[in-house]
PDB file of N, CA and C in Angstrom:
ATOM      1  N   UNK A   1      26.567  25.761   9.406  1.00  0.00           N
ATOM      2  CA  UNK A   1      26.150  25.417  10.747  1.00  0.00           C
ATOM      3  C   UNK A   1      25.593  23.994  10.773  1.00  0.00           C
ATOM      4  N   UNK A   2      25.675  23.440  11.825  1.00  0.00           N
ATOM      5  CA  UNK A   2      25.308  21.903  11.731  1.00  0.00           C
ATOM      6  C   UNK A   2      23.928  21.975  12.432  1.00  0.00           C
ATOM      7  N   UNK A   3      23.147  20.966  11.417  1.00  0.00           N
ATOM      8  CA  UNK A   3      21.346  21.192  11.958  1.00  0.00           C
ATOM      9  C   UNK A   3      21.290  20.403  13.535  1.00  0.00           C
ATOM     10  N   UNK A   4      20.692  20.950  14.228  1.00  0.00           N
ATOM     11  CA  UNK A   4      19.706  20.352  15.227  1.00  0.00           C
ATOM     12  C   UNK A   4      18.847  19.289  14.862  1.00  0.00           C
ATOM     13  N   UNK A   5      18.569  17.846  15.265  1.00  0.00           N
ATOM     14  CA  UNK A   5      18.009  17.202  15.347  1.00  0.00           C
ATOM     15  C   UNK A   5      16.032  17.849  14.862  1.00  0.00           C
ATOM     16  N   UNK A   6      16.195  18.279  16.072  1.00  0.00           N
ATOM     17  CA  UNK A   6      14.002  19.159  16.405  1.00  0.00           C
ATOM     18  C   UNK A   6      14.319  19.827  16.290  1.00  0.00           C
ATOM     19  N   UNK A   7      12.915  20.283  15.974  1.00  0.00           N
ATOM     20  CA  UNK A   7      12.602  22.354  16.111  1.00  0.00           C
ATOM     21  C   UNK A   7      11.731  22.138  17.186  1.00  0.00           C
ATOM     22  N   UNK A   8      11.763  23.501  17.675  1.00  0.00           N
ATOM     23  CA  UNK A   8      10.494  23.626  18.109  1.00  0.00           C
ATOM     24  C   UNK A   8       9.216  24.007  18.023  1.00  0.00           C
ATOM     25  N   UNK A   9       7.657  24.275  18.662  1.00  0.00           N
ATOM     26  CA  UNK A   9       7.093  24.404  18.149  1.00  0.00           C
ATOM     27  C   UNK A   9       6.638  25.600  17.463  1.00  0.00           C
ATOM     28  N   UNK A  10       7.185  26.530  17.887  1.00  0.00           N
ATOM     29  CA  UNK A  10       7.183  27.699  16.648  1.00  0.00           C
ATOM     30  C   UNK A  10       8.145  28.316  15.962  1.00  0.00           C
ATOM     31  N   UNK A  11       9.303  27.372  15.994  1.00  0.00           N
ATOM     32  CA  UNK A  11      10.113  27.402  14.528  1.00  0.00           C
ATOM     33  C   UNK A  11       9.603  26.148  13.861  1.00  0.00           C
ATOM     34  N   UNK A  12       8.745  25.139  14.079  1.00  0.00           N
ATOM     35  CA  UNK A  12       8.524  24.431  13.453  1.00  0.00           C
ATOM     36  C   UNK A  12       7.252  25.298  12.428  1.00  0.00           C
ATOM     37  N   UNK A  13       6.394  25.739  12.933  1.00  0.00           N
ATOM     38  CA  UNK A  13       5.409  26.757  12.244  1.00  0.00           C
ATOM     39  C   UNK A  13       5.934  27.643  11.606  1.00  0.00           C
ATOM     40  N   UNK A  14       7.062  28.611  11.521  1.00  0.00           N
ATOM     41  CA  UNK A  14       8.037  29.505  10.739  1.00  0.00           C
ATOM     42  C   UNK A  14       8.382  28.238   9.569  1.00  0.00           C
ATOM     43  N   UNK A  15       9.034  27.289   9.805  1.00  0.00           N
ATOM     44  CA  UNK A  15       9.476  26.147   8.959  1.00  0.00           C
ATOM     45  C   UNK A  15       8.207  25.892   7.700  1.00  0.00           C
ATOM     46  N   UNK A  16       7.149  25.408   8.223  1.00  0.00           N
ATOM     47  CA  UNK A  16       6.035  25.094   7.495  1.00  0.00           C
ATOM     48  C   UNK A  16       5.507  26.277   7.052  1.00  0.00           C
ATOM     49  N   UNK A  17       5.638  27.444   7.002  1.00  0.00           N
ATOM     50  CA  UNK A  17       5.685  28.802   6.392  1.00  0.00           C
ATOM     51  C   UNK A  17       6.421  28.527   5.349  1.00  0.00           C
ATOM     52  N   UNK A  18       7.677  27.895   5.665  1.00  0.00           N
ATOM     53  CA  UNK A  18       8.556  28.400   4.604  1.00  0.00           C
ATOM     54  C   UNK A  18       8.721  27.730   3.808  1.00  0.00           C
ATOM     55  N   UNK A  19       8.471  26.541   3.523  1.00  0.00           N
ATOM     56  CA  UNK A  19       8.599  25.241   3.166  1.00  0.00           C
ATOM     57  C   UNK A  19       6.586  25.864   1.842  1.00  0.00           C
ATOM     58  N   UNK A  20       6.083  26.460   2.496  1.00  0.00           N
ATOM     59  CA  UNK A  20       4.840  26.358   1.550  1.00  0.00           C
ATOM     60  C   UNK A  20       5.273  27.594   0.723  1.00  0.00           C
ATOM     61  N   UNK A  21       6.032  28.621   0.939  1.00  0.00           N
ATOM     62  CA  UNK A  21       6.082  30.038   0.178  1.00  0.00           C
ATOM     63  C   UNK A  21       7.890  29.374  -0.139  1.00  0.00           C
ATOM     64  N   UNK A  22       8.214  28.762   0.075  1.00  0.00           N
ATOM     65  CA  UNK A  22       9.740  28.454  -0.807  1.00  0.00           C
ATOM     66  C   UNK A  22      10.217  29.182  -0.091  1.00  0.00           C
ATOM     67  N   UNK A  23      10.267  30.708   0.030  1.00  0.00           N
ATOM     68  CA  UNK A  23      11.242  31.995   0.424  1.00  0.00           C
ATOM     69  C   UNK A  23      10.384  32.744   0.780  1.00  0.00           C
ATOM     70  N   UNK A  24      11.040  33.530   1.880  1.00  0.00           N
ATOM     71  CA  UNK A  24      10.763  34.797   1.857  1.00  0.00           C
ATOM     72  C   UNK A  24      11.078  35.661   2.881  1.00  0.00           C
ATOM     73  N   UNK A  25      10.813  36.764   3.111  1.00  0.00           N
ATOM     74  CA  UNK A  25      11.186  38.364   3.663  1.00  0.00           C
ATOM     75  C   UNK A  25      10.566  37.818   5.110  1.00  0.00           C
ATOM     76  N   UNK A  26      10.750  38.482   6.379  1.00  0.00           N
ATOM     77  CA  UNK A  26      10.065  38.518   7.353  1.00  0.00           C
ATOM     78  C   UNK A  26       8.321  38.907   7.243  1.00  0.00           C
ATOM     79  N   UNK A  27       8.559  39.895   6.652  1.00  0.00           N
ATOM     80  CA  UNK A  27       6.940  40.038   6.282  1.00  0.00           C
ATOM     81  C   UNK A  27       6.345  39.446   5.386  1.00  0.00           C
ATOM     82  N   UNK A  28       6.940  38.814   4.245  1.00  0.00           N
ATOM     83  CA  UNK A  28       6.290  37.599   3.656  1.00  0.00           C
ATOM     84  C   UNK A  28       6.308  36.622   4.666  1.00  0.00           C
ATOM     85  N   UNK A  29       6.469  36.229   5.630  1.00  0.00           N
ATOM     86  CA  UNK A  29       6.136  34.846   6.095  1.00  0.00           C
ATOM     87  C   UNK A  29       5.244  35.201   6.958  1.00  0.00           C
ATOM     88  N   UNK A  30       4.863  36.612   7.528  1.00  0.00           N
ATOM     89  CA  UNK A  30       4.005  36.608   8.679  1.00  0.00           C
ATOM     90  C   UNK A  30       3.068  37.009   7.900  1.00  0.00           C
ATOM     91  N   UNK A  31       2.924  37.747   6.430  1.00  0.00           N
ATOM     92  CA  UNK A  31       1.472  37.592   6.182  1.00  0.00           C
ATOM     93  C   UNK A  31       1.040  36.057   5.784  1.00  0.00           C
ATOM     94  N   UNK A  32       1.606  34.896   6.242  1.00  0.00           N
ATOM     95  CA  UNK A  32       0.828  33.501   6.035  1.00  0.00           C
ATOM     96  C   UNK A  32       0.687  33.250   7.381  1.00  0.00           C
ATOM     97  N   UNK A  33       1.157  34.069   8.379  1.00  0.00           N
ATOM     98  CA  UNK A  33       0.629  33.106   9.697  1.00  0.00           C
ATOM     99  C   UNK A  33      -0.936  33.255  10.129  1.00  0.00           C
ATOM    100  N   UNK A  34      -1.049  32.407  11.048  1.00  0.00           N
ATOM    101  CA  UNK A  34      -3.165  32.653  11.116  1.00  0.00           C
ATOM    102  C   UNK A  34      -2.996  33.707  12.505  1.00  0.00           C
ATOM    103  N   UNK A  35      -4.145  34.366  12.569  1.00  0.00           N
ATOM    104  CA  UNK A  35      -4.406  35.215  13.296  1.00  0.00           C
ATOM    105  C   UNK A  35      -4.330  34.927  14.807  1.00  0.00           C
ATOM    106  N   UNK A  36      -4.167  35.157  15.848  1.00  0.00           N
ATOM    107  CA  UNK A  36      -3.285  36.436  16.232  1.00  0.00           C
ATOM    108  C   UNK A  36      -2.073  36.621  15.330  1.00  0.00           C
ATOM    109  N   UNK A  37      -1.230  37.188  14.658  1.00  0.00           N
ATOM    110  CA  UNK A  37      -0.127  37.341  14.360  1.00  0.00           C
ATOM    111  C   UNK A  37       0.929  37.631  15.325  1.00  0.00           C
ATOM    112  N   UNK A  38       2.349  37.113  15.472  1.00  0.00           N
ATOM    113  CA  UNK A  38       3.501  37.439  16.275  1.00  0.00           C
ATOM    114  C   UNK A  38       3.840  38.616  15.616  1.00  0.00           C
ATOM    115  N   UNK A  39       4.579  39.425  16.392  1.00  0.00           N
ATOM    116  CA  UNK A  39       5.214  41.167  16.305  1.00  0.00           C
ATOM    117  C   UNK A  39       6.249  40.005  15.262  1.00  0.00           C
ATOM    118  N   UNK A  40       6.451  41.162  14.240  1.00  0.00           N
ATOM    119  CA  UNK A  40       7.728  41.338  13.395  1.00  0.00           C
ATOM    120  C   UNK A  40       8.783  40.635  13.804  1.00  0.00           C
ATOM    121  N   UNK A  41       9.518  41.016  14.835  1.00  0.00           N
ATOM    122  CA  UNK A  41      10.593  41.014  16.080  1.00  0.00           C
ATOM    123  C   UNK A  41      10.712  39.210  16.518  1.00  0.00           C
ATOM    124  N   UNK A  42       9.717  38.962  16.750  1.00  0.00           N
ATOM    125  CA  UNK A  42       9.739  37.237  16.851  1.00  0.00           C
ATOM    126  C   UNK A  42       9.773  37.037  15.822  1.00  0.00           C
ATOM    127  N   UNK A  43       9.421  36.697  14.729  1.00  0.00           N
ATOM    128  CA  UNK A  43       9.387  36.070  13.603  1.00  0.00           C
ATOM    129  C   UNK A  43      10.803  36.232  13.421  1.00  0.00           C
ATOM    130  N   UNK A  44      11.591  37.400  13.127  1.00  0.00           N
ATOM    131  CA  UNK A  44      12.709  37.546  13.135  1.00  0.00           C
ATOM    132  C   UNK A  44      13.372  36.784  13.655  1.00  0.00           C
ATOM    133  N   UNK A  45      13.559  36.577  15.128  1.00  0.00           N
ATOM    134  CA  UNK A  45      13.928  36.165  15.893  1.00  0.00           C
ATOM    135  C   UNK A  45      13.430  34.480  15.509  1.00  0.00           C
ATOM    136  N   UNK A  46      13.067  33.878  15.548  1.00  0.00           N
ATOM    137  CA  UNK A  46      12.821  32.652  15.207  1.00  0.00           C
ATOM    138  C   UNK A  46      13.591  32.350  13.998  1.00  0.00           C
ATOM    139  N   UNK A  47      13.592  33.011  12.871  1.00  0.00           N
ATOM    140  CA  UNK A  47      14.246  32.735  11.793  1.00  0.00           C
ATOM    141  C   UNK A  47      15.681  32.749  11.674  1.00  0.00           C
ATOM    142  N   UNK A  48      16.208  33.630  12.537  1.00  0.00           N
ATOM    143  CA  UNK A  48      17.738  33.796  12.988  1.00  0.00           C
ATOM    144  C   UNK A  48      18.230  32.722  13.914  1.00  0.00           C
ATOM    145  N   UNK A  49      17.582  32.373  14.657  1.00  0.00           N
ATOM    146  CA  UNK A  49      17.443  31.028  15.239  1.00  0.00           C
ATOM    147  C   UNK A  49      17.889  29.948  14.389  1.00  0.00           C
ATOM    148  N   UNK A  50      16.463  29.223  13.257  1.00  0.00           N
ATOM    149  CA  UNK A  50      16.735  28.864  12.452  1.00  0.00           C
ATOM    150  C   UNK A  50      17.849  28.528  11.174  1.00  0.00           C
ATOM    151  N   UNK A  51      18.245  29.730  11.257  1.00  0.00           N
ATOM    152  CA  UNK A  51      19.609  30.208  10.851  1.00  0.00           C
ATOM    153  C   UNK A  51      20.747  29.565  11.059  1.00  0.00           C
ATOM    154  N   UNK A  52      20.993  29.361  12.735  1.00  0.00           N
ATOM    155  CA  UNK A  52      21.858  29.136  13.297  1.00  0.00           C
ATOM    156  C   UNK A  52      22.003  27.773  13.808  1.00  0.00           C
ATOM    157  N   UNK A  53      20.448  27.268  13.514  1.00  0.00           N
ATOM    158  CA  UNK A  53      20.497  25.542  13.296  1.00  0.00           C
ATOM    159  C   UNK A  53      20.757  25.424  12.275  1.00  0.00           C
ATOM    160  N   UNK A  54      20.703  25.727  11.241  1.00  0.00           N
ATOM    161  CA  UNK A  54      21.173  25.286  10.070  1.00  0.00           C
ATOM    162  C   UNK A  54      20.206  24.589   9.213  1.00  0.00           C
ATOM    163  N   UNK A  55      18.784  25.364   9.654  1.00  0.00           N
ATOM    164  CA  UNK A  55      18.214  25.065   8.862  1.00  0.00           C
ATOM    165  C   UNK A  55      17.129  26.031   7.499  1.00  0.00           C
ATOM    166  N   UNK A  56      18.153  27.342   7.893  1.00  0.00           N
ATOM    167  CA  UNK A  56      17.511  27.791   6.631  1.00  0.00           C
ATOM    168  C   UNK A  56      18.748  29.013   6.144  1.00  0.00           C
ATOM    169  N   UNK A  57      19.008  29.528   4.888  1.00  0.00           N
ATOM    170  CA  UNK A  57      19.473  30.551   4.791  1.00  0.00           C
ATOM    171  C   UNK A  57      19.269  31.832   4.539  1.00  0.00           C
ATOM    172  N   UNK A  58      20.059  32.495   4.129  1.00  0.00           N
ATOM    173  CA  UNK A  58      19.054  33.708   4.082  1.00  0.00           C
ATOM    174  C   UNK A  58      20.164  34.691   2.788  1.00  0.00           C
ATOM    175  N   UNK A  59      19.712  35.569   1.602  1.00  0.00           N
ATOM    176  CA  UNK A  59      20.641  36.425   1.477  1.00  0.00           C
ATOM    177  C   UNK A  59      19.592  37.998   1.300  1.00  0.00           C
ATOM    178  N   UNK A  60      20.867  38.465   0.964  1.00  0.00           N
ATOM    179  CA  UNK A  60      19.875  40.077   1.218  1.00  0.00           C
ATOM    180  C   UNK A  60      19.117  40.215   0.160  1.00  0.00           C
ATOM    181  N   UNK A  61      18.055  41.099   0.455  1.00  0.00           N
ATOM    182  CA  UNK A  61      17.057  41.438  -0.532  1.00  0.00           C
ATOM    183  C   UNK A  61      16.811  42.751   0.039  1.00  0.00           C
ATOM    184  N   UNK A  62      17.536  43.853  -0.645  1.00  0.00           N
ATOM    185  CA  UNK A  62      17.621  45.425  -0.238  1.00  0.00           C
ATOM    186  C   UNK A  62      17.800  45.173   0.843  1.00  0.00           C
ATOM    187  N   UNK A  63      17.305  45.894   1.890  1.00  0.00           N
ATOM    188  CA  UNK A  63      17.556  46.643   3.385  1.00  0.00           C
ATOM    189  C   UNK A  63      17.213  45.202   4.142  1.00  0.00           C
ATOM    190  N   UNK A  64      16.317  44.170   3.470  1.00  0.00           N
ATOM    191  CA  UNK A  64      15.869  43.095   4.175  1.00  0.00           C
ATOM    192  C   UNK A  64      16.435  41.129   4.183  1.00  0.00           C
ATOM    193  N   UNK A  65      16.036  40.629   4.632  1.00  0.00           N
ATOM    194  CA  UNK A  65      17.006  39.168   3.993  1.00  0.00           C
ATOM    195  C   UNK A  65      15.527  38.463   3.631  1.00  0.00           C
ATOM    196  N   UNK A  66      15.764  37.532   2.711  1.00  0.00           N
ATOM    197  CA  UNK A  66      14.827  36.264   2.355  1.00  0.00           C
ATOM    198  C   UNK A  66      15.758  35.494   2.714  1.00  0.00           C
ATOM    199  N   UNK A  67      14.787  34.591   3.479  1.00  0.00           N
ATOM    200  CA  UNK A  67      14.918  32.831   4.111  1.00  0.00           C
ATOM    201  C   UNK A  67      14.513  31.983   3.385  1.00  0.00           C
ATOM    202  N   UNK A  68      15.138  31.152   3.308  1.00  0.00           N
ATOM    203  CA  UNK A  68      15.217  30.000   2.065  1.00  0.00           C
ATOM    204  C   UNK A  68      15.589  28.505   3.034  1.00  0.00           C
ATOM    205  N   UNK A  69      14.391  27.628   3.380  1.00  0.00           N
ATOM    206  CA  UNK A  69      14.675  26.641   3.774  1.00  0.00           C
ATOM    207  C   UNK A  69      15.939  25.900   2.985  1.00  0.00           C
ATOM    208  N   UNK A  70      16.809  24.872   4.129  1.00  0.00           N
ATOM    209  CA  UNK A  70      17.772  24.070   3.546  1.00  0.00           C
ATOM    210  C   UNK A  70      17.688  22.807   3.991  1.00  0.00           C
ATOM    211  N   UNK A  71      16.478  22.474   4.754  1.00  0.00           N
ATOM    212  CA  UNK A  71      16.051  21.063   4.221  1.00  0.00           C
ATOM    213  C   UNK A  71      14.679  21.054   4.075  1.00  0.00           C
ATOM    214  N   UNK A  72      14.334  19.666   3.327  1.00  0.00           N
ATOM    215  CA  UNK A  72      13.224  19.563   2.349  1.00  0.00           C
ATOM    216  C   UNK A  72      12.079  19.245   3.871  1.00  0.00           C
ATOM    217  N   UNK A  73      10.698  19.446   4.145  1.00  0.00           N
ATOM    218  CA  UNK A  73       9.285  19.081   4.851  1.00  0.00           C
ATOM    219  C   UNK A  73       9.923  17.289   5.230  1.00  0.00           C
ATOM    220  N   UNK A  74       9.653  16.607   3.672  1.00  0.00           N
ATOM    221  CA  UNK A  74       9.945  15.655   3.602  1.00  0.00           C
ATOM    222  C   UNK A  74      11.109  14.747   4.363  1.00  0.00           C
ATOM    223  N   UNK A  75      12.408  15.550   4.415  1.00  0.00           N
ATOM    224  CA  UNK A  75      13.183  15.135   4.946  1.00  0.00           C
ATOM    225  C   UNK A  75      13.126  15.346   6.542  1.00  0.00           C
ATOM    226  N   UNK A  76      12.842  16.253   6.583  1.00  0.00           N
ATOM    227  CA  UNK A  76      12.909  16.657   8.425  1.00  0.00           C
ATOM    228  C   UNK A  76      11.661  15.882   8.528  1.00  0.00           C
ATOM    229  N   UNK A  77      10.795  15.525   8.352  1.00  0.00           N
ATOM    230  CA  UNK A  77       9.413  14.386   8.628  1.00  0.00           C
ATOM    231  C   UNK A  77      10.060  12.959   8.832  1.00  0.00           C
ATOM    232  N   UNK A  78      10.834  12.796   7.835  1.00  0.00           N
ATOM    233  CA  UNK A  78      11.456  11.405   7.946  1.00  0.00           C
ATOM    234  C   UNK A  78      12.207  11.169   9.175  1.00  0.00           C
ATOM    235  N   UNK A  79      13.239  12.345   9.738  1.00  0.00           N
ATOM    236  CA  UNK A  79      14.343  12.266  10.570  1.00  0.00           C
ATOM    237  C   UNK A  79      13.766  12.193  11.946  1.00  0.00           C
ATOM    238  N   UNK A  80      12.623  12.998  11.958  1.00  0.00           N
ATOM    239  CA  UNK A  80      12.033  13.199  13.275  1.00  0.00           C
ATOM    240  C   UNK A  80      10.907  12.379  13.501  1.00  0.00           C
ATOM    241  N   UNK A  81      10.258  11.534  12.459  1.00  0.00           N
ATOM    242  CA  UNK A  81       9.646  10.265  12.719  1.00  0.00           C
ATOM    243  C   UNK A  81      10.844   8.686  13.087  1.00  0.00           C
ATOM    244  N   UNK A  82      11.500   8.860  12.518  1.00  0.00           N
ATOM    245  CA  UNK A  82      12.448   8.052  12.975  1.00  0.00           C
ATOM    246  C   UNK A  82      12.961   7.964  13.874  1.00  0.00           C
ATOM    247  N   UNK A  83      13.476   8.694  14.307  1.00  0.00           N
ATOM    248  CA  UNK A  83      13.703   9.511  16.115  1.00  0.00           C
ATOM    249  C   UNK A  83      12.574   8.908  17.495  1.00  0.00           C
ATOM    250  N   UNK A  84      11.608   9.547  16.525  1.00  0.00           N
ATOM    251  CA  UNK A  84      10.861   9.098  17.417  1.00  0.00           C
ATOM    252  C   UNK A  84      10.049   7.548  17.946  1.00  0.00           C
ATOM    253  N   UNK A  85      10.487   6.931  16.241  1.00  0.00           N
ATOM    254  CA  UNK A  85      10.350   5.567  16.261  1.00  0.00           C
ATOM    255  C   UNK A  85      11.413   4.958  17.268  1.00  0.00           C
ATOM    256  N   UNK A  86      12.623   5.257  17.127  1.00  0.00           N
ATOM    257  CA  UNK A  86      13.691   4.774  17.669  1.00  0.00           C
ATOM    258  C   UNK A  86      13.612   4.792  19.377  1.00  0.00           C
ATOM    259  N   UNK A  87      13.378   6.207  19.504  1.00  0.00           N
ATOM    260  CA  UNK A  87      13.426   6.433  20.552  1.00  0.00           C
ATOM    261  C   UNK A  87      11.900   6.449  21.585  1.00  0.00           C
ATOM    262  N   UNK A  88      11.119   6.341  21.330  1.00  0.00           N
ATOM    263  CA  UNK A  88       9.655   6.036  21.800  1.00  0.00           C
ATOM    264  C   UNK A  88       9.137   4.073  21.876  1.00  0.00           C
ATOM    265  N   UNK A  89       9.729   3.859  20.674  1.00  0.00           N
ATOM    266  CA  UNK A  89       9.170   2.613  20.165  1.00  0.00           C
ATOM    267  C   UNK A  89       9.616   1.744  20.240  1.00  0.00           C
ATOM    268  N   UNK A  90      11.295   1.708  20.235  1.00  0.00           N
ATOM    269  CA  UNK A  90      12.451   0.539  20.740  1.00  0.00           C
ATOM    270  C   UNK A  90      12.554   0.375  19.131  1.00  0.00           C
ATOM    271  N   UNK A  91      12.507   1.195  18.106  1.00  0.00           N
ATOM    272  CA  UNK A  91      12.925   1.164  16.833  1.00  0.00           C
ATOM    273  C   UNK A  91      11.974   0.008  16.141  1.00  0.00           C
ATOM    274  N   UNK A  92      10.646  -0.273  16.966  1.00  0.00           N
ATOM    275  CA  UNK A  92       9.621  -0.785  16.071  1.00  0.00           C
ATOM    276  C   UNK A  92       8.874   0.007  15.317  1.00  0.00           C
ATOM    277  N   UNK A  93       8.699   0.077  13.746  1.00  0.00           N
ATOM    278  CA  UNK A  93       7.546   0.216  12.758  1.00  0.00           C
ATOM    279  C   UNK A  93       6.112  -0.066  13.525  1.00  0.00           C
ATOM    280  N   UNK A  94       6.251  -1.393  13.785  1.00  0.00           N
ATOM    281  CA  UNK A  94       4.818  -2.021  14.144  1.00  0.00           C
ATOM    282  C   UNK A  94       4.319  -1.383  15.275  1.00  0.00           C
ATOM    283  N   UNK A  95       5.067  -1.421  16.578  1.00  0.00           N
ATOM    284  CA  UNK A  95       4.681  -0.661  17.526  1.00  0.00           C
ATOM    285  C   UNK A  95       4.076   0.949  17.547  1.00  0.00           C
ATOM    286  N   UNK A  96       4.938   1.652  16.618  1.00  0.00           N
ATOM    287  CA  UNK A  96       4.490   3.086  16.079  1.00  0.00           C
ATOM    288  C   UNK A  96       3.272   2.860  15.425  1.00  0.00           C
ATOM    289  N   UNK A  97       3.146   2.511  14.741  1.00  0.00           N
ATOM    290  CA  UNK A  97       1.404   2.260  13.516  1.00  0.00           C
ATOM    291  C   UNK A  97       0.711   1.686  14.787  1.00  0.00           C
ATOM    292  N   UNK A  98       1.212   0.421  15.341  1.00  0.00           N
ATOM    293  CA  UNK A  98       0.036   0.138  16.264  1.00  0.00           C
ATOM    294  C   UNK A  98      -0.314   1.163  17.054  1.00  0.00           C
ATOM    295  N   UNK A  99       0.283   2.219  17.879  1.00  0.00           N
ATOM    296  CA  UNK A  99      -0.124   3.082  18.501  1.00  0.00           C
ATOM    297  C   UNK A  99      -1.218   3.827  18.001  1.00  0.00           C
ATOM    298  N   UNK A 100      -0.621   4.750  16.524  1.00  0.00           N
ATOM    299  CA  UNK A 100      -1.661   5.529  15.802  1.00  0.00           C
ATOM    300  C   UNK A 100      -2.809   4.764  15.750  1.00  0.00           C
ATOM    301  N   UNK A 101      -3.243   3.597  15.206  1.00  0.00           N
ATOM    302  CA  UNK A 101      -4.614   2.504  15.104  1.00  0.00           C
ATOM    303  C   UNK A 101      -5.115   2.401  16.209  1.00  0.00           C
ATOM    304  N   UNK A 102      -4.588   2.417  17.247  1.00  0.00           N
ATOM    305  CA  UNK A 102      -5.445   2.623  18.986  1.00  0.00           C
ATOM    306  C   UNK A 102      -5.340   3.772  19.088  1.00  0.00           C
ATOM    307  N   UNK A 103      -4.711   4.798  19.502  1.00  0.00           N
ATOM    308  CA  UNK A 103      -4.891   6.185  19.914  1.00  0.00           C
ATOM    309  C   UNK A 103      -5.352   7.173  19.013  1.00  0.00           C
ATOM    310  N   UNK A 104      -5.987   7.525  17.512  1.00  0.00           N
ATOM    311  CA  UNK A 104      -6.078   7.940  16.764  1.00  0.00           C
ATOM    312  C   UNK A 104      -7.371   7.556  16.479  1.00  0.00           C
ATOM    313  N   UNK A 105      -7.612   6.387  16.652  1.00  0.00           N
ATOM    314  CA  UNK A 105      -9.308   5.881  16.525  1.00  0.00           C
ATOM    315  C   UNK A 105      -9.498   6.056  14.979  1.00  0.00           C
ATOM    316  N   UNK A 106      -8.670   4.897  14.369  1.00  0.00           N
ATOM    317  CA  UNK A 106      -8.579   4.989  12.483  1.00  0.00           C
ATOM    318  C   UNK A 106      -9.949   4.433  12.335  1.00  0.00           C
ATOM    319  N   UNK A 107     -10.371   4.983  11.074  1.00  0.00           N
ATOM    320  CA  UNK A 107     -11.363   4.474  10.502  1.00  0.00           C
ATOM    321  C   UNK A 107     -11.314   3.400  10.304  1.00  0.00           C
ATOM    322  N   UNK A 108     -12.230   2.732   9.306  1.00  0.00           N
ATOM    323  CA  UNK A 108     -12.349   1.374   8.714  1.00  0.00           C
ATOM    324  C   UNK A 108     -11.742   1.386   7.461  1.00  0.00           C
ATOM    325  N   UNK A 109     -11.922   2.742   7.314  1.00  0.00           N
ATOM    326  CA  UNK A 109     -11.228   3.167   5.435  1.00  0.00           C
ATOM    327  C   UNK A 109      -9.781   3.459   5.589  1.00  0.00           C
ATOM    328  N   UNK A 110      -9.159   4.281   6.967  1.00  0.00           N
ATOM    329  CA  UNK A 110      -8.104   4.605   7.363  1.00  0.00           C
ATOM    330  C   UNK A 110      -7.265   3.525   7.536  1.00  0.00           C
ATOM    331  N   UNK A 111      -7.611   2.510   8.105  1.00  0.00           N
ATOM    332  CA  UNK A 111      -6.825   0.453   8.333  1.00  0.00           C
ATOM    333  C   UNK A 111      -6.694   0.103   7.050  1.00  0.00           C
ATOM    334  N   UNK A 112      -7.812   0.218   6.154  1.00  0.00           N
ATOM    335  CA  UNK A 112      -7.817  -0.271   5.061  1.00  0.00           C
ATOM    336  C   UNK A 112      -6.648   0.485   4.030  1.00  0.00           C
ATOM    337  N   UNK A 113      -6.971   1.872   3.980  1.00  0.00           N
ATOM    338  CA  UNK A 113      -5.492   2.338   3.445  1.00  0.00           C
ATOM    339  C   UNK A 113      -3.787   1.862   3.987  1.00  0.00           C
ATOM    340  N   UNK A 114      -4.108   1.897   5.539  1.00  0.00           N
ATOM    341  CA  UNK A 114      -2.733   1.362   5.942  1.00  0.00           C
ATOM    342  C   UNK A 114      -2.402   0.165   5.093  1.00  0.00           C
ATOM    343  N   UNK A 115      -2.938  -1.297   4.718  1.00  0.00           N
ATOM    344  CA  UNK A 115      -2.996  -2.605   4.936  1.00  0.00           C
ATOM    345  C   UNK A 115      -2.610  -2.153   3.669  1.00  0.00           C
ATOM    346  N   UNK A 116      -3.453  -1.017   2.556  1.00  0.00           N
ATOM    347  CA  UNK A 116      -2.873  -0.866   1.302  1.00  0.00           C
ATOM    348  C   UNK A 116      -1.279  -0.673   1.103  1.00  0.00           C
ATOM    349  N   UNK A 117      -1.338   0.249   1.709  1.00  0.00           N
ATOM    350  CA  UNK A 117       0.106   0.976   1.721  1.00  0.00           C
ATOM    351  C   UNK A 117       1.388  -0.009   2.031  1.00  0.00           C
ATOM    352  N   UNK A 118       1.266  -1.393   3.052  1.00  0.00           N
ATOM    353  CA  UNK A 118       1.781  -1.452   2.965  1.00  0.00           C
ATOM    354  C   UNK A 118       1.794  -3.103   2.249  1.00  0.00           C
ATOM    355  N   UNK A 119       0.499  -3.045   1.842  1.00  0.00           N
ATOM    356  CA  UNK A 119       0.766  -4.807   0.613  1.00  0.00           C
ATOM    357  C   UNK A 119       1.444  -4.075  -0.615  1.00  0.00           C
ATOM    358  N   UNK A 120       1.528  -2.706  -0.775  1.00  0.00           N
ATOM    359  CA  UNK A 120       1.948  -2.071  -2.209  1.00  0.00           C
ATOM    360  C   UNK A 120       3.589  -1.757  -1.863  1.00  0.00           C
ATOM    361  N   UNK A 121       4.094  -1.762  -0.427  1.00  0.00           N
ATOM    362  CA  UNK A 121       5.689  -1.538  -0.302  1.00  0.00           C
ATOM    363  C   UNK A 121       6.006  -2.997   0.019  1.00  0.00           C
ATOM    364  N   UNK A 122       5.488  -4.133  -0.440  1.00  0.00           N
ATOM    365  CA  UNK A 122       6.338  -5.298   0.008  1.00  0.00           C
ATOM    366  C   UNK A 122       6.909  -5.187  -1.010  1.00  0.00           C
TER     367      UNK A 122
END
């Protein structure tokens, strides 16, 4: 199946489930969600979803399936920061960071890491 660009926001939370437990059963992933818990039935349902973006697989495990992300946190972070650079920012770096440094209200230690980060990628 060919991935979708986004998730949304609670296949993105199923995602970051799955991405921290590697794999697992429907009921392995909902005993990591935080309280209230979703019925069985959604989770399901979200993951079959998932499925069908193409972003996770699944094979049987007895009567049940384990889901097995098929792309990396890392990578879908990259694709969908980029996206949003592109498409928010007019494909400026600078403009994106400048935003976070005004709207985020960075520390003095937080600028100072940026300025690190990026005298250490020239």
């Amino acid at each position: 199946m060919k991935r979708t660009n986004e998730l949304t926001r609670a296949e993105l939370q199923v995602m970051n489930i799955l991405w921290d437990i590697r794999k697992g059963t429907v009921a392995e992933v909902l005993e990591h969600y935080p309280e209230p818990r979703p019925a069985y039935n959604t989770v399901l349902t979200f993951l079959r979803i998932l499925k069908e973006k193409g972003f996770v697989t699944s094979e049987a495990a007895g009567k049940q399936h384990r889901f097995c992300p098929v792309i990396l946190r890392g990578e879908y972070t990259r694709n969908y920061m980029r996206n949003v650079k592109d498409s928010l920012f007019r494909g400026s770096a600078t403009d994106l960071v400048n935003f976070f440094v005004k709207e985020e209200n960075l520390s003095a230690e937080e600028i100072d890491e940026l300025i690190a980060l990026l005298r250490k990628n020239e």
